[in-house]
PDB file of N, CA and C in Angstrom:
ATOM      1  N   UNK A   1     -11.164  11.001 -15.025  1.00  0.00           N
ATOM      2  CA  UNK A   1     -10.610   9.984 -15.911  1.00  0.00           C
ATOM      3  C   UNK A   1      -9.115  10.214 -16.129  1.00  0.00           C
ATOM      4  N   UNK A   2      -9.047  11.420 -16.524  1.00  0.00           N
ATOM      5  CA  UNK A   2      -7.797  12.040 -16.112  1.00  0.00           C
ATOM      6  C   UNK A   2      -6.547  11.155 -15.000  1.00  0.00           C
ATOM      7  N   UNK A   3      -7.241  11.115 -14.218  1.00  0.00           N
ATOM      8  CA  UNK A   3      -6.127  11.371 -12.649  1.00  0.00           C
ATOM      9  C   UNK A   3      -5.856   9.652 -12.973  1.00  0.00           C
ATOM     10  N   UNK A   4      -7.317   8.858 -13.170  1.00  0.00           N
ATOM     11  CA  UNK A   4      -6.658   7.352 -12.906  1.00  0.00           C
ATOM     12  C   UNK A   4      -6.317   6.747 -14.477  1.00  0.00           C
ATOM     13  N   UNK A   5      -5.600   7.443 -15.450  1.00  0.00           N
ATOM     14  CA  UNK A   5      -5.186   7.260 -16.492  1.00  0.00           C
ATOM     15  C   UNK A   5      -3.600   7.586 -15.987  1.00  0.00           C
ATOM     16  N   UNK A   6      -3.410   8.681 -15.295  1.00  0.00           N
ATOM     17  CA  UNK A   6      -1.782   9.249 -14.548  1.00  0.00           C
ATOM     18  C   UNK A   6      -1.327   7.993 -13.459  1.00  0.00           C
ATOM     19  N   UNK A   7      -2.845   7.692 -12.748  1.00  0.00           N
ATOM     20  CA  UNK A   7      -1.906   7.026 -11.824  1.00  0.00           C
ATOM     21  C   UNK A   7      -1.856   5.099 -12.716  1.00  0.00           C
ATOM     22  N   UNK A   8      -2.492   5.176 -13.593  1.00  0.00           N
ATOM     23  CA  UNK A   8      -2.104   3.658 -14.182  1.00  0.00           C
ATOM     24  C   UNK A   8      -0.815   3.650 -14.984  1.00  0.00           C
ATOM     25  N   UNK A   9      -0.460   4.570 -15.323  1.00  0.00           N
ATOM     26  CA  UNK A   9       0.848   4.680 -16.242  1.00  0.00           C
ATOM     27  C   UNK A   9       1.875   5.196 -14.473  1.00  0.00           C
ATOM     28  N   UNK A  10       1.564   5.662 -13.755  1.00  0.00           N
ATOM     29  CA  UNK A  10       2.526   5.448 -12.645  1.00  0.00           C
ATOM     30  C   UNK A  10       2.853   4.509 -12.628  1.00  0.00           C
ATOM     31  N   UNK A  11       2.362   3.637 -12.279  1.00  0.00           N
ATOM     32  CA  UNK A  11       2.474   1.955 -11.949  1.00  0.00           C
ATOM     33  C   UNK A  11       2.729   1.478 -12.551  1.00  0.00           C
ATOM     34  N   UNK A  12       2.626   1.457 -13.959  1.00  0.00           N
ATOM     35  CA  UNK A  12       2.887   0.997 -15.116  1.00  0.00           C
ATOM     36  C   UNK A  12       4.180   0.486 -15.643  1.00  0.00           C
ATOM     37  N   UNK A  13       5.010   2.205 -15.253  1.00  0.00           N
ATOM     38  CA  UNK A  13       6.246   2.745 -15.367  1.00  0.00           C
ATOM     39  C   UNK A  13       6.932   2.420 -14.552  1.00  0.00           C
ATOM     40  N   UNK A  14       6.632   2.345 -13.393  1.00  0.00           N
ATOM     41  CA  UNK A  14       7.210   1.351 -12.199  1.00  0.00           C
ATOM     42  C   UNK A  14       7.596   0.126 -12.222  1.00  0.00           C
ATOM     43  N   UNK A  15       6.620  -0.616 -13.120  1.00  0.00           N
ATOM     44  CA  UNK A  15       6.972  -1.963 -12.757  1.00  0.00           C
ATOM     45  C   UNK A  15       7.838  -2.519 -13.789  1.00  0.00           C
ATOM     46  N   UNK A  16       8.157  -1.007 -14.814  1.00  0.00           N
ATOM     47  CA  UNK A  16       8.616  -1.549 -16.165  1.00  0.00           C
ATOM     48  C   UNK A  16      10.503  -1.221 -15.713  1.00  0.00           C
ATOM     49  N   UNK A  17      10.477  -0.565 -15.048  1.00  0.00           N
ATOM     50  CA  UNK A  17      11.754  -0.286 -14.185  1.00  0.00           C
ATOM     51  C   UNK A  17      11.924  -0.806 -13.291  1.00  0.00           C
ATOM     52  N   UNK A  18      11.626  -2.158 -12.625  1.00  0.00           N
ATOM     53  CA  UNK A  18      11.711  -2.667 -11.516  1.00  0.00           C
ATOM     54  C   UNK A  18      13.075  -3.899 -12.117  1.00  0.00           C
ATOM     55  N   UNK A  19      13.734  -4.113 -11.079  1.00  0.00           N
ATOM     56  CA  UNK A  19      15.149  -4.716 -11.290  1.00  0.00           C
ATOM     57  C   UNK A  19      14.819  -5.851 -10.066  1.00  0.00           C
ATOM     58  N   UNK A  20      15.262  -5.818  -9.317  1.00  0.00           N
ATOM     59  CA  UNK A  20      14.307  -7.043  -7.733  1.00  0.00           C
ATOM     60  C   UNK A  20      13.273  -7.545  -8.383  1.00  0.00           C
ATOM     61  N   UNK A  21      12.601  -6.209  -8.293  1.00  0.00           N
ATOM     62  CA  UNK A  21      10.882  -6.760  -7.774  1.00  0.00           C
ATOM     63  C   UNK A  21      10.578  -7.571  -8.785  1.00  0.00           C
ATOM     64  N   UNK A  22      10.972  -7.804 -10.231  1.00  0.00           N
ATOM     65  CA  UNK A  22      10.284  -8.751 -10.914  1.00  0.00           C
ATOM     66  C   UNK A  22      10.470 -10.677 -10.174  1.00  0.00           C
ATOM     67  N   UNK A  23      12.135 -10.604  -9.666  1.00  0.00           N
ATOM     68  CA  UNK A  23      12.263 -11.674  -9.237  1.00  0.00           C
ATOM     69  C   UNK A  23      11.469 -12.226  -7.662  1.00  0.00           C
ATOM     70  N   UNK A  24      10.907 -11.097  -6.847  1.00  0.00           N
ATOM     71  CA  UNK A  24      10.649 -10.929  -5.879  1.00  0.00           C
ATOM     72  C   UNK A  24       8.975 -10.868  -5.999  1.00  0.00           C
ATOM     73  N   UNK A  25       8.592 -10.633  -7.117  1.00  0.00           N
ATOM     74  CA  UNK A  25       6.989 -10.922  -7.056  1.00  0.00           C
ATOM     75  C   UNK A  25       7.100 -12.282  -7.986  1.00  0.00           C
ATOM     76  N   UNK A  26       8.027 -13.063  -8.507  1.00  0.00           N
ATOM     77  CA  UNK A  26       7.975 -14.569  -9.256  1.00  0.00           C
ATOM     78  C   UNK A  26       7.671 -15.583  -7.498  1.00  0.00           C
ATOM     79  N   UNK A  27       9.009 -14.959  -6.802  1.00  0.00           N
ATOM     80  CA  UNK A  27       8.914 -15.832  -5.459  1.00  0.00           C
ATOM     81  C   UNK A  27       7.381 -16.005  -4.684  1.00  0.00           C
ATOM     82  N   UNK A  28       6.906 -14.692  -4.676  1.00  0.00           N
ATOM     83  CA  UNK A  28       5.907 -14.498  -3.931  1.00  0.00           C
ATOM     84  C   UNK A  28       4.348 -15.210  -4.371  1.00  0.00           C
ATOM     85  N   UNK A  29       4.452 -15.123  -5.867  1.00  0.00           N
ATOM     86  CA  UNK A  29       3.706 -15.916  -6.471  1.00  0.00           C
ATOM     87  C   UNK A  29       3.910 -17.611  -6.084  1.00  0.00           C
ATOM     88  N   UNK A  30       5.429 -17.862  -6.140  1.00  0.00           N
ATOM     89  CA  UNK A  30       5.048 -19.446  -6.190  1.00  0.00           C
ATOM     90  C   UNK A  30       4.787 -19.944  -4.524  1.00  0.00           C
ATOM     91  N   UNK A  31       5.179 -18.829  -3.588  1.00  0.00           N
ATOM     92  CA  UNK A  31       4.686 -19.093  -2.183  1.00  0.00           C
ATOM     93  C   UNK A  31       3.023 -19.323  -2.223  1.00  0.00           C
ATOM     94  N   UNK A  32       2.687 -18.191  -2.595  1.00  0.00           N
ATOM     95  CA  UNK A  32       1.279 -17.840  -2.610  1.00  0.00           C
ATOM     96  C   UNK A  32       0.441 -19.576  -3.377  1.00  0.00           C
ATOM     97  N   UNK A  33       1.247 -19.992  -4.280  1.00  0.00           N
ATOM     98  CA  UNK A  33       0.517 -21.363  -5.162  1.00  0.00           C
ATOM     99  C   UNK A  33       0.962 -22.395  -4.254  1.00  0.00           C
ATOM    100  N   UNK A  34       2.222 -22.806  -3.791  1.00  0.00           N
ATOM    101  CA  UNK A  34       2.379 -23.998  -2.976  1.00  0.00           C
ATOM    102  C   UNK A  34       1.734 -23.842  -1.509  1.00  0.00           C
ATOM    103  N   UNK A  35       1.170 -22.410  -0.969  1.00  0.00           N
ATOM    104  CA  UNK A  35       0.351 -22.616   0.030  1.00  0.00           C
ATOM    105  C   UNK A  35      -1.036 -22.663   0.103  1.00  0.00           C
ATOM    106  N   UNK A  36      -1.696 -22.124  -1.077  1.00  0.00           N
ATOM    107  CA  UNK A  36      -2.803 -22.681  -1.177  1.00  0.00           C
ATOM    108  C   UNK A  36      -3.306 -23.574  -1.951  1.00  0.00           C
ATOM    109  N   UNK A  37      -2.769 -24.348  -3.195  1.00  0.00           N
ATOM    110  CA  UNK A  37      -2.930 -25.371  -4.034  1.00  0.00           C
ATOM    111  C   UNK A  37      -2.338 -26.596  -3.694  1.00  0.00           C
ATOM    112  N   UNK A  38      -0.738 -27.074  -3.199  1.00  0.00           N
ATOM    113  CA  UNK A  38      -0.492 -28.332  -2.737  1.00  0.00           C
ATOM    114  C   UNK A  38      -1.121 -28.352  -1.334  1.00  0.00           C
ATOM    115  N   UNK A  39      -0.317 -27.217  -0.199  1.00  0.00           N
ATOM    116  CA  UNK A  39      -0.939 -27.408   1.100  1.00  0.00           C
ATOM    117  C   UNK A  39      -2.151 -28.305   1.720  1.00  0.00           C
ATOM    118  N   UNK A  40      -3.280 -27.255   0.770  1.00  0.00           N
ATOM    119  CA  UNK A  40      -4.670 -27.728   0.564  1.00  0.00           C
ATOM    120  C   UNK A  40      -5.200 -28.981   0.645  1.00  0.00           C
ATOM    121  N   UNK A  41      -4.363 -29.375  -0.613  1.00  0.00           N
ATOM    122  CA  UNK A  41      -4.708 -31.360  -0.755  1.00  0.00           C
ATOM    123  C   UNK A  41      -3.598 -31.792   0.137  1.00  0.00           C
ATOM    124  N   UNK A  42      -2.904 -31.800   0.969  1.00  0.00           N
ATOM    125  CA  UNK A  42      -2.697 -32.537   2.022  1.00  0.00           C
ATOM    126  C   UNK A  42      -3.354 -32.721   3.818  1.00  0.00           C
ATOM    127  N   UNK A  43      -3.436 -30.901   3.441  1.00  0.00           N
ATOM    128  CA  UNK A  43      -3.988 -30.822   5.217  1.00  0.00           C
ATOM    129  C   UNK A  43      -5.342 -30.562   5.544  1.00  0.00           C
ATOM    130  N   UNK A  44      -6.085 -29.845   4.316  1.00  0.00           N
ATOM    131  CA  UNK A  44      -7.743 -30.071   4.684  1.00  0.00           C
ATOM    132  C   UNK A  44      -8.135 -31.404   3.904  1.00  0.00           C
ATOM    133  N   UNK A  45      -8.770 -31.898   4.393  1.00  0.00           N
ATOM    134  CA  UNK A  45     -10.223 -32.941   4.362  1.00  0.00           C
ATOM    135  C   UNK A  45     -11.249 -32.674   3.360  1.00  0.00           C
ATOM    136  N   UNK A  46     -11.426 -32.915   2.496  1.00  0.00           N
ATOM    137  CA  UNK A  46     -12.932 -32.528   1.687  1.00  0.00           C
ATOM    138  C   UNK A  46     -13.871 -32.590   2.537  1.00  0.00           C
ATOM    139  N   UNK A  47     -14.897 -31.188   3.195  1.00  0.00           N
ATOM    140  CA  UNK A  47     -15.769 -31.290   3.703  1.00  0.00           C
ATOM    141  C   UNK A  47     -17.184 -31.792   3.190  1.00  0.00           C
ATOM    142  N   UNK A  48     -17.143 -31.499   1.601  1.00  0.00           N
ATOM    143  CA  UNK A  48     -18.758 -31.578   1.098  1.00  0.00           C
ATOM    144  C   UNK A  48     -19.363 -33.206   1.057  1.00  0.00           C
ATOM    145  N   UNK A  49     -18.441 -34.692   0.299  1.00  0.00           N
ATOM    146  CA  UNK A  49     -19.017 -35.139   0.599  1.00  0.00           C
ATOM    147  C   UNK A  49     -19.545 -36.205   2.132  1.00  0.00           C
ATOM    148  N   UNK A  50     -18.791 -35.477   3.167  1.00  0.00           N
ATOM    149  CA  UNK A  50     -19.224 -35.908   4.647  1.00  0.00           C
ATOM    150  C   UNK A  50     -20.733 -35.223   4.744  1.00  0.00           C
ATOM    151  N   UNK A  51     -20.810 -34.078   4.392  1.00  0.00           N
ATOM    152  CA  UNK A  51     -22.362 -33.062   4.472  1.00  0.00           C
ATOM    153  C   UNK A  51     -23.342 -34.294   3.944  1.00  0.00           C
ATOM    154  N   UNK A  52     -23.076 -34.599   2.550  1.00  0.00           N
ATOM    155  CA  UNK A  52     -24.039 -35.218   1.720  1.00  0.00           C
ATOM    156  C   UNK A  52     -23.958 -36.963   2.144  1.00  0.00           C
ATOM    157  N   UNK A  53     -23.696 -36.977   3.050  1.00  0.00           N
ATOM    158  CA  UNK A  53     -24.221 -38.806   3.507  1.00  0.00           C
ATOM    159  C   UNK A  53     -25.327 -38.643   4.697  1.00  0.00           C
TER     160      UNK A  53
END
């Protein structure tokens, strides 16, 4: 319990000192949402109700 109490405050402490990376995981997030949430509703097809006719 020990060891993964050390290594959560590693990380912790890391991210509380991070200067980039906060702006650099905002980017990565809104990549990550405009490729699977708008993308989505333009280039796949709703498969389920073609199944159900």
């Amino acid at each position: 319990m020990n060891l993964l109490r050390r290594i959560f405050y590693f990380y912790l402490d890391g991210f509380r000192q991070m200067t980039w990376g906060r702006q650099l995981w905002i980017i990565i997030l809104i990549k990550l949402f405009v490729m699977f949430a708008i993308l989505r509703l333009f280039f796949f097809q709703p498969v389920a109700p073609t199944i159900a006719q």
